[in-house]
Protein backbone atom coordinates (compact mmCIF):
# COMPACT_ATOMS: atom_id res chain seq x y z
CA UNK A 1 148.01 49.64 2.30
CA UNK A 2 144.87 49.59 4.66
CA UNK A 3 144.85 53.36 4.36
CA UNK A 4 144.47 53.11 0.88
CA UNK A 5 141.54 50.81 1.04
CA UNK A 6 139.43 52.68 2.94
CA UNK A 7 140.11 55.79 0.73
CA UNK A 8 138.95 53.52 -2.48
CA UNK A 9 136.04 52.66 -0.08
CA UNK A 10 134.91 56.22 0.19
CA UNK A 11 135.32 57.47 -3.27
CA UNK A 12 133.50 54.71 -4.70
CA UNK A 13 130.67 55.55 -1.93
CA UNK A 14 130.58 59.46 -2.74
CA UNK A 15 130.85 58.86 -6.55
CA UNK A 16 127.53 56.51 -6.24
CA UNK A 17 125.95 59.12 -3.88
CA UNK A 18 126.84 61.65 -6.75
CA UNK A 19 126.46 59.57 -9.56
CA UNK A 20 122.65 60.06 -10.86
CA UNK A 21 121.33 56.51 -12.40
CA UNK A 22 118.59 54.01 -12.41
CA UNK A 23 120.60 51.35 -10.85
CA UNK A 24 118.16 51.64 -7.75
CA UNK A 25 114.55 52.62 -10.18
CA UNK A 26 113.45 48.87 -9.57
CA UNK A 27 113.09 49.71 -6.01
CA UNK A 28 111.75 53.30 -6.06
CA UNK A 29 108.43 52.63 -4.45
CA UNK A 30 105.08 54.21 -5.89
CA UNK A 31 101.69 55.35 -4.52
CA UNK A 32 98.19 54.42 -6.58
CA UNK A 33 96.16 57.62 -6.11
CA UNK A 34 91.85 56.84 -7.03
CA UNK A 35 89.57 59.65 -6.81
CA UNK A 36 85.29 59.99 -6.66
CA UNK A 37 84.03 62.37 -9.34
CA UNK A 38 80.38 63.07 -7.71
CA UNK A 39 77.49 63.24 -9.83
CA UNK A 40 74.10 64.70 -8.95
CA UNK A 41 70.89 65.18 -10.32
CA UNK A 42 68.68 66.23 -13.50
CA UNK A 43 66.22 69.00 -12.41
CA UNK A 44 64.15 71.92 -13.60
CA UNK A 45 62.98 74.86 -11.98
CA UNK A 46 59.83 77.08 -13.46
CA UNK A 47 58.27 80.36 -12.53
CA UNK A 48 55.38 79.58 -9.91
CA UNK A 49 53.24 81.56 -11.85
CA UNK A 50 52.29 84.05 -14.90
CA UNK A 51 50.29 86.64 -15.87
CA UNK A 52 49.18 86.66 -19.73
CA UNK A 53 47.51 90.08 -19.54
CA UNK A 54 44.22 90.82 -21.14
CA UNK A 55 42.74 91.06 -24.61
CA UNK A 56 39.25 90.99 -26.24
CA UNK A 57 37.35 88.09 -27.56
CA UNK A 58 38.88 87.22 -31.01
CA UNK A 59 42.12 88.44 -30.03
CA UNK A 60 45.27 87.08 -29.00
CA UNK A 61 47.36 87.70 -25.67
CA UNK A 62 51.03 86.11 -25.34
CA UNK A 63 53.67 86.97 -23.04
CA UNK A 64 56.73 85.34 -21.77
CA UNK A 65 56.49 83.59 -18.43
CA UNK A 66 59.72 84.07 -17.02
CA UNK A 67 62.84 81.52 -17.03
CA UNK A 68 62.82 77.69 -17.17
CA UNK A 69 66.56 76.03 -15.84
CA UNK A 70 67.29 72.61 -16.59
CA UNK A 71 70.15 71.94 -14.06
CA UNK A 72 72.64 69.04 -15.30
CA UNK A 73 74.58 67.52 -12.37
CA UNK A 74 74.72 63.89 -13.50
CA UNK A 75 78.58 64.48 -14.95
CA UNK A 76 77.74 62.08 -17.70
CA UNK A 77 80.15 61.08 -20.37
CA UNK A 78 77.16 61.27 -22.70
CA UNK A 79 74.50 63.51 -21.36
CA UNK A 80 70.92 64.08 -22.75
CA UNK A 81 67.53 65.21 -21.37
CA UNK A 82 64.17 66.05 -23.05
CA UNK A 83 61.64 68.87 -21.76
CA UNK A 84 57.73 68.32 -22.00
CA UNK A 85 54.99 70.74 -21.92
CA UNK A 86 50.96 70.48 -21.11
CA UNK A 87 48.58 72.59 -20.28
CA UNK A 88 44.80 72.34 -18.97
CA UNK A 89 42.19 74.16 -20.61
CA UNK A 90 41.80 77.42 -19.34
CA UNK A 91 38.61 78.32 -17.12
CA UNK A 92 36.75 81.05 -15.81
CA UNK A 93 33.78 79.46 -14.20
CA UNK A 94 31.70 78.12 -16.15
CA UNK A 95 33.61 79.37 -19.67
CA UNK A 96 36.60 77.23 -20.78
CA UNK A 97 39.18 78.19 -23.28
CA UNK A 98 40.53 74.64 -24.43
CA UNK A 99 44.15 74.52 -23.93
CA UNK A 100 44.94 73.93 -27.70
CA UNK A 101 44.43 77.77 -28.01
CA UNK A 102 47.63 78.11 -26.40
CA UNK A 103 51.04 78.01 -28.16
CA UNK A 104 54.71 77.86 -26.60
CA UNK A 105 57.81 79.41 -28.19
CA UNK A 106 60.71 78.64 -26.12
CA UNK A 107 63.12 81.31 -27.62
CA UNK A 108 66.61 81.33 -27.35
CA UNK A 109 67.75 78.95 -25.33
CA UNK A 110 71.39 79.70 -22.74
CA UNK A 111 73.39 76.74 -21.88
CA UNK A 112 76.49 76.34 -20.02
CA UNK A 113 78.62 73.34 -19.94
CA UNK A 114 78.58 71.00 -23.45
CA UNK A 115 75.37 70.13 -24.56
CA UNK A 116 73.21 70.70 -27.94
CA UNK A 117 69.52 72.07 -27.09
CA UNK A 118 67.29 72.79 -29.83
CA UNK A 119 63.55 74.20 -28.83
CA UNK A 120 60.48 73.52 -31.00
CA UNK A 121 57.32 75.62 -30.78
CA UNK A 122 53.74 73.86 -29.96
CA UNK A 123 50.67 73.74 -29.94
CA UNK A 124 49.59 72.66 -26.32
CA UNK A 125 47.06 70.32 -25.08
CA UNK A 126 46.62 68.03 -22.29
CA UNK A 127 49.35 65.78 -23.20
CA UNK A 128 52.98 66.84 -22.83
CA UNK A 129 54.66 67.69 -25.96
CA UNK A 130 58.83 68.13 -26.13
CA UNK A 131 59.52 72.14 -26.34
CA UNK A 132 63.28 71.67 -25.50
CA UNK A 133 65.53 68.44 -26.49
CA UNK A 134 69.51 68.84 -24.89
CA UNK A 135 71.58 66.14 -26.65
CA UNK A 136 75.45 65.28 -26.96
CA UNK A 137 76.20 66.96 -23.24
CA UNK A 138 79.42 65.87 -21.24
CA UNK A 139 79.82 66.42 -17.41
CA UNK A 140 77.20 69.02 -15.78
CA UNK A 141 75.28 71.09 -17.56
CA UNK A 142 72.75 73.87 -17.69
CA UNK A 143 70.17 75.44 -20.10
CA UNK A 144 67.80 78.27 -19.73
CA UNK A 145 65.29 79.84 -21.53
CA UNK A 146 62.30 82.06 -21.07
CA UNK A 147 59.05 81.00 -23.31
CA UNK A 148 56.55 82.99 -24.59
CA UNK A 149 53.12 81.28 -24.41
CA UNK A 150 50.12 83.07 -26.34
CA UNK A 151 46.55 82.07 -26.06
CA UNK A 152 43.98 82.98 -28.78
CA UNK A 153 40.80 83.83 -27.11
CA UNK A 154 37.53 82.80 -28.98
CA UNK A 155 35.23 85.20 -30.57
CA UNK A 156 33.08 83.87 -28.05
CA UNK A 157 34.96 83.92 -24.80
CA UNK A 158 32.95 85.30 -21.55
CA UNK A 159 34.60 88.21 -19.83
CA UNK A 160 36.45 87.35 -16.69
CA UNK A 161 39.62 85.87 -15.13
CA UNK A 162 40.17 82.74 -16.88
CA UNK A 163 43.26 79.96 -14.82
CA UNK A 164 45.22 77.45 -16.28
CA UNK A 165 48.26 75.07 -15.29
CA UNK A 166 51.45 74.72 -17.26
CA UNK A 167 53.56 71.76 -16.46
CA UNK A 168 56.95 71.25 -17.40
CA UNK A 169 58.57 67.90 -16.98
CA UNK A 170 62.21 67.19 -17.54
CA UNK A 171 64.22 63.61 -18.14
C-alpha cells in the first residue's frame, strides 16, 4: 500500500508539471517598464549671406538666397511654429533703397516629419512679417525652403554697392 501512495504522489506531481493552466497566474510576477522620449529645440538656420546681382536704375534684380531650415526637435503632440521676415533699407553710402522695394517669395517649401507649412509672399519692411506658418505637426519636424527676394531699384538709384540685412526669426 505505501508503494502505491507514493506512485499517486508522483503522477499527480508530473501531471501538474505537464498540465498547462492559470492555477498559479495570480502569482506570476510582472515588471512596470517607463521610458523618457527626449525633446529638443525649435531652430532655424539661414544662408550668412547673398548676392542679388546687378541691374539698372528702374529695373528689378531678384534671386534666391539659398536655403532656410526650420529644425523641429520639440516631439510635440501638437506642433506649430511661425517664420518672420524684415529687412533694413538698403544703402550705398549716402543712397538708400527703402526696404519696401524688396519682396520675398518663399517657394516650395520641403518638410519632413508631419506638419502643414504654407508660405505667403511679402512685401518687406522693417517690421517682421510671417513668410512661412508650419501648423498641425506631431513629434520632430523639419521644413526647408529657398526664397527668392527681388528688389526694385528706383529710377533714381546712385550707382554702387548698395547692403542690406535680412532677418529671419522662428517660434
Amino acid at each position: 500500500m505505501r508503494l502505491r501512495i507514493v506512485s499517486v504522489a508522483a503522477a499527480a506531481a508530473a501531471l501538474a508539471l505537464v498540465q498547462p493552466g492559470t492555477a498559479f497566474a495570480a502569482f506570476d510576477p510582472s515588471t512596470t517598464l517607463t521610458f523618457v522620449v527626449t525633446s529638443g529645440a525649435l531652430t532655424m538656420t539661414v544662408p550668412v549671406s547673398a548676392a542679388l546681382g546687378s541691374g539698372s536704375p528702374g529695373t528689378q534684380i531678384s534671386a534666391p538666397i539659398g536655403p532656410v531650415n526650420v529644425v523641429d526637435l520639440r516631439a510635440l503632440l501638437s506642433a506649430s511654429w511661425t517664420v518672420t521676415a524684415s529687412s533694413t533699407d538698403f544703402t550705398n553710402g549716402p543712397s538708400t533703397i527703402p526696404a519696401t522695394s524688396a519682396t520675398y517669395t518663399a517657394g516650395t517649401v520641403t518638410t519632413t516629419g508631419v506638419i502643414t507649412v504654407t508660405p505667403t509672399n511679402v512685401t518687406l519692411n522693417n517690421s517682421p512679417q510671417t513668410v512661412v506658418t508650419g501648423t498641425g505637426g506631431v513629434g520632430d519636424n523639419t521644413a526647408t525652403w529657398n526664397p527668392t527676394v527681388a528688389v526694385s531699384l528706383p529710377a533714381s538709384a546712385v550707382g554702387g554697392i548698395y547692403t542690406g540685412t535680412l532677418t529671419h526669426s522662428v517660434a
